[in-house]
Protein backbone atom coordinates (compact mmCIF):
# COMPACT_ATOMS: atom_id res chain seq x y z
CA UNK A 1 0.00 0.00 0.00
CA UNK A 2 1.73 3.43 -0.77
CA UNK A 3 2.35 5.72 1.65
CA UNK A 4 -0.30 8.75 2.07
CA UNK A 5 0.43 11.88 0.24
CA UNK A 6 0.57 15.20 2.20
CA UNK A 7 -2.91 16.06 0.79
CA UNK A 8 -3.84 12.73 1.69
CA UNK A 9 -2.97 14.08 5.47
CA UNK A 10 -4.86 16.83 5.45
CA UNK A 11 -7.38 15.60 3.77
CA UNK A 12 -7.69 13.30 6.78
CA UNK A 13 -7.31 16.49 9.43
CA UNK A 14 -9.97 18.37 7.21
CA UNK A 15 -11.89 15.24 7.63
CA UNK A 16 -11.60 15.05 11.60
CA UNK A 17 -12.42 18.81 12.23
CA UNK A 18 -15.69 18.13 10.15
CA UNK A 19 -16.96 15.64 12.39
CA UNK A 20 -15.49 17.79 15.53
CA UNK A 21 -17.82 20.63 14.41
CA UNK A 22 -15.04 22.76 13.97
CA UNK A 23 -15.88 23.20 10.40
CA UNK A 24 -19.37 23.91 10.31
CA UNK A 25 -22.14 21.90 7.51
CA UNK A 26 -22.53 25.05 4.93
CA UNK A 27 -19.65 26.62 5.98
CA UNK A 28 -17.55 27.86 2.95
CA UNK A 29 -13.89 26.90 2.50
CA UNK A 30 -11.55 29.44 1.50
CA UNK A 31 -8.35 28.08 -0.01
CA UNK A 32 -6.18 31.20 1.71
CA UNK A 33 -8.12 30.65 4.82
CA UNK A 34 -7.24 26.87 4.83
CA UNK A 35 -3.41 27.28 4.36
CA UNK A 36 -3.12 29.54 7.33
CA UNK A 37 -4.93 26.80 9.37
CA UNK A 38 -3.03 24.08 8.21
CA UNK A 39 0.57 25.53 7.66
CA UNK A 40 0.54 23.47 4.05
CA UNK A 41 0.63 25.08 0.33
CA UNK A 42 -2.34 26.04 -2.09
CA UNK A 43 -1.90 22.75 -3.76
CA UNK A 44 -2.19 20.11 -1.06
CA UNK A 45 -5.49 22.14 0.39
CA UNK A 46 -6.65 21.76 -3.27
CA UNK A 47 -6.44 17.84 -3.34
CA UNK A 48 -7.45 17.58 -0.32
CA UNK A 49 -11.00 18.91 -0.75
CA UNK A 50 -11.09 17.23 -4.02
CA UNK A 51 -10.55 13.82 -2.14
CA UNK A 52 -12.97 15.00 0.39
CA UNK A 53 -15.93 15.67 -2.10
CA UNK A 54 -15.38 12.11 -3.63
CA UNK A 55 -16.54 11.02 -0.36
CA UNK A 56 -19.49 13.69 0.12
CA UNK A 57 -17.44 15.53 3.18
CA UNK A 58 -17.30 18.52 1.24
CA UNK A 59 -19.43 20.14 -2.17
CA UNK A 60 -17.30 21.49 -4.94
CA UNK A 61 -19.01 23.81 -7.81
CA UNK A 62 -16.46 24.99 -10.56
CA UNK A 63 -15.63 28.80 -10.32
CA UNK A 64 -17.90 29.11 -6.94
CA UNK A 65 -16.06 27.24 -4.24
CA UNK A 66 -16.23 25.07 -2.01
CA UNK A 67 -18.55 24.23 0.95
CA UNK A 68 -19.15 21.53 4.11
CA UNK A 69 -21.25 19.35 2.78
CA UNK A 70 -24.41 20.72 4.31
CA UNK A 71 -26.82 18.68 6.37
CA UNK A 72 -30.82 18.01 5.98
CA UNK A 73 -33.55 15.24 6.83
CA UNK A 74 -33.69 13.96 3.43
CA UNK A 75 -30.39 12.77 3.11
CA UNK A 76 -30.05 11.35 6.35
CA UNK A 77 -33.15 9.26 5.36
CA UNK A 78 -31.08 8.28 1.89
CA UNK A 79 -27.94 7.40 4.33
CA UNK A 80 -30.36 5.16 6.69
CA UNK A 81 -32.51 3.59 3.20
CA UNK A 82 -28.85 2.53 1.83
CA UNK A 83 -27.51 0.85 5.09
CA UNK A 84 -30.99 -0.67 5.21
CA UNK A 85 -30.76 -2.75 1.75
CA UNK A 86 -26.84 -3.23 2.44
CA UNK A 87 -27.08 -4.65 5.97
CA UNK A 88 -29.80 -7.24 4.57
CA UNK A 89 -27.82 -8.13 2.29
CA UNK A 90 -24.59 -8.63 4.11
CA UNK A 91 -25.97 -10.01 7.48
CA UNK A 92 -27.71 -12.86 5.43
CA UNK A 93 -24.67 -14.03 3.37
CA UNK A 94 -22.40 -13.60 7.14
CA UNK A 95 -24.51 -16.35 8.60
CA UNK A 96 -24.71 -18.26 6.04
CA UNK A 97 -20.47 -18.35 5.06
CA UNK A 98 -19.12 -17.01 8.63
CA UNK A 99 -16.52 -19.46 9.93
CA UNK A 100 -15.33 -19.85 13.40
CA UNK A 101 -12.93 -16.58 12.86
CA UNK A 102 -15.94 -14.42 11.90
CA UNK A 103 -17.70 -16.01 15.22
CA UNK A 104 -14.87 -14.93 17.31
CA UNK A 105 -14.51 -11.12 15.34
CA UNK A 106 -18.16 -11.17 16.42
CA UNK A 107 -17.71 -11.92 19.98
CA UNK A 108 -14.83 -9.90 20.46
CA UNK A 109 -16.56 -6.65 19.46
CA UNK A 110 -19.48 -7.35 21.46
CA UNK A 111 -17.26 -7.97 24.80
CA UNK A 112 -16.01 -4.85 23.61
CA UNK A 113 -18.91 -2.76 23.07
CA UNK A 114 -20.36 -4.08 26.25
CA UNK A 115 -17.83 -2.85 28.50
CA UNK A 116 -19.18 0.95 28.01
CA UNK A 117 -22.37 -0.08 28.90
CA UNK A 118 -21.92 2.46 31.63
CA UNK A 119 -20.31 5.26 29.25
CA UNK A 120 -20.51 9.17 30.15
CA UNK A 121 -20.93 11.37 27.81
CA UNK A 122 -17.71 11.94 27.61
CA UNK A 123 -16.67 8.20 25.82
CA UNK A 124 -19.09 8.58 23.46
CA UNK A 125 -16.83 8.52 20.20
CA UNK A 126 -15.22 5.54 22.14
CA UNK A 127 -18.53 4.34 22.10
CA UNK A 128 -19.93 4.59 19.00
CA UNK A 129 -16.77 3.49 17.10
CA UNK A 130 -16.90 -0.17 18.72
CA UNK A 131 -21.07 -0.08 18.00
CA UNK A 132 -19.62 0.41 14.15
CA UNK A 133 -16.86 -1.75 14.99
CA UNK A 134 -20.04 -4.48 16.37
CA UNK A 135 -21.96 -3.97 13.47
CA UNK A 136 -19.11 -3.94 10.77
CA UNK A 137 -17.92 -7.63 12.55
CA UNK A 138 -21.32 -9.28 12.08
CA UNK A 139 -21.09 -8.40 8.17
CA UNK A 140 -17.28 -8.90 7.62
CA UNK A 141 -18.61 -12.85 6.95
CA UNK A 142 -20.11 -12.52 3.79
CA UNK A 143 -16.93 -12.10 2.10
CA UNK A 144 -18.14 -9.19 0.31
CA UNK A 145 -15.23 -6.36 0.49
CA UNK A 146 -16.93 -3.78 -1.83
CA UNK A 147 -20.51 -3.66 -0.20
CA UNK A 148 -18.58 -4.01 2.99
CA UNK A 149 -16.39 -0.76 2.03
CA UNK A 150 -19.58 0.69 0.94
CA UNK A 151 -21.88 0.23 3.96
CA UNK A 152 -19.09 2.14 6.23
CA UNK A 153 -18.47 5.00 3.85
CA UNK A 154 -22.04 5.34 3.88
CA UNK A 155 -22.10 5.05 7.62
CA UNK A 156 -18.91 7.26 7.85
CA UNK A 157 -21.68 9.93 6.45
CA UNK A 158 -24.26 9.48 9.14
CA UNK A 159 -21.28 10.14 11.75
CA UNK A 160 -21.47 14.11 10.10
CA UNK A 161 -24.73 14.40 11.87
CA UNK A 162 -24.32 12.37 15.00
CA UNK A 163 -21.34 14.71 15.61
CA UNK A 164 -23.67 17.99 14.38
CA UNK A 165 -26.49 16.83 16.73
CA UNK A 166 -23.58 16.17 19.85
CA UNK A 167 -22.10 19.64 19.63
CA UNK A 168 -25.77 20.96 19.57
CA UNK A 169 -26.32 19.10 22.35
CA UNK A 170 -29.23 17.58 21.20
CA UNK A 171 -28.22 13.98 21.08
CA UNK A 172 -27.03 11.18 23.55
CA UNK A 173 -26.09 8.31 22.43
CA UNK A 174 -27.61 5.17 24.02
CA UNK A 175 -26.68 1.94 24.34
CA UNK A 176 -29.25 -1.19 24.78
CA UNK A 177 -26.60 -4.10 25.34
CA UNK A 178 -29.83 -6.52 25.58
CA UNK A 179 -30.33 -5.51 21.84
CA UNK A 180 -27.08 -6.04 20.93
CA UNK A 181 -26.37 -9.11 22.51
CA UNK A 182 -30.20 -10.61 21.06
CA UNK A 183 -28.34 -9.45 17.42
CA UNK A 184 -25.41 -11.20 18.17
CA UNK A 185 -26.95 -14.54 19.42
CA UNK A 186 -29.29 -14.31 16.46
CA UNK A 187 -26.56 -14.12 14.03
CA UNK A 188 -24.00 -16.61 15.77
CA UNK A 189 -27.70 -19.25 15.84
CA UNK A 190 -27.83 -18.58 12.00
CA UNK A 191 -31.41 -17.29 12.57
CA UNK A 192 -31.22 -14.85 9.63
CA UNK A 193 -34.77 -13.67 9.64
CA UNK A 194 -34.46 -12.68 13.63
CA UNK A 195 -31.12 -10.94 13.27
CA UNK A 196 -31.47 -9.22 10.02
CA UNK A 197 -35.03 -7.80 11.79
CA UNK A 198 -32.59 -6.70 14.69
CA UNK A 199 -30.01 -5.13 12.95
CA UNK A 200 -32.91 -2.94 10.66
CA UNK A 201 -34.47 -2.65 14.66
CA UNK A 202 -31.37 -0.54 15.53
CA UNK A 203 -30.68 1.41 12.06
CA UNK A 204 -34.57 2.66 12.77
CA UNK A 205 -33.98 3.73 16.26
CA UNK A 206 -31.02 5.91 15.43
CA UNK A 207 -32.65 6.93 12.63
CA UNK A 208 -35.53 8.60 14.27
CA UNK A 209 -32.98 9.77 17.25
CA UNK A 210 -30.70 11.85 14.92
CA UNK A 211 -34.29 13.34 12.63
CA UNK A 212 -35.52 14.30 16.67
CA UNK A 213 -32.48 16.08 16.97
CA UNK A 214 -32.19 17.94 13.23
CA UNK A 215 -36.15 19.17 14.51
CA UNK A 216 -34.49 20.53 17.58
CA UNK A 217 -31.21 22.12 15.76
């Protein structure tokens, strides 16, 4: 794998200070304005936010600019309809090809995940990177890297407003470790109709907990 570029680096800083709400959604990005920030040439800013619009962090439009990507209920609904079809699709073929390796990845993310049962507020990127880490392990089975790479750059998305909604303060994440461990028994039983209900169980409920919080915003 070659190394990252220096625009690859920044894009990856420009990236982090999205979801840290220190670039706003809408906000425009000034080329000049970006260099100063970052202490890096014209041209690395450039590629940067051309990598970053590829992946729908940022919008582009020739001889205007260039924006955060804003946010709005509609395309939150698009993120949660294309997790929907992709988790169906890649739970089912998990439990029916996972091996004792993918049974382990499983179980290991779910001791993990359950361990911040009793999060503060304060772990809650902890905590929400081993519920993705939880979810990612009980599709990794289907041996299906290109919907797998798509369902988290897809889900990488719906972190842009569970990190808008947190600095608003109008979202806590939760954590129902019954649910989770149901999922994970389901899956590991090879009951695919229970699990894959579930898993579209708890894309639903955080769903309609990030659309309560874009009302409130």
């Amino acid at each position: 794998m070659p190394s990252p570029t220096l625009a690859d680096k920044i894009a990856k800083i420009i990236r982090t200070d999205i979801l840290a709400g220190e670039l706003k959604p809408g906000q425009k990005l000034v080329v000049a304005d970006l260099k100063e920030r970052y202490c890096v040439g014209a041209s690395p800013i450039r590629e940067a936010l051309v990598q970053l619009s590829w992946s729908r962090y940022v919008t582009l439009e020739p001889q205007k600019g260039c924006w955060v990507a804003p946010i709005c209920k509609n395309d939150l609904s698009d993120l949660f309809d294309t997790l929907s079809v992709l988790s169906r699709i890649l739970l089912a073929k998990s439990i029916q090809h996972g091996d004792e390796s993918w049974e382990l990845e499983v179980l290991t993310a779910f001791h993990r995940l359950s361990r911040l049962q009793n999060h503060s507020d304060e772990d809650w990127h902890s905590l929400e990177d081993r519920r993705q880490v939880f979810h990612h392990s009980l599709l990794d089975g289907a041996g299906a890297q290109r919907l797998c790479e798509f369902f988290n750059q897809t889900f990488n998305q719906v972190k842009r407003y569970q990190s808008y909604a947190m600095h608003q303060r109008h979202f806590t994440p939760r954590l129902d470790i019954d649910t989770h461990e149901r999922l994970m028994k389901s899956a590991l039983a090879k009951d695919t109709e229970q699990a894959t209900a579930l898993f579209e169980q708890q894309l639903t409920d955080h769903k309609q907990q990030l659309e309560r919080a874009l009302d409130l915003a």
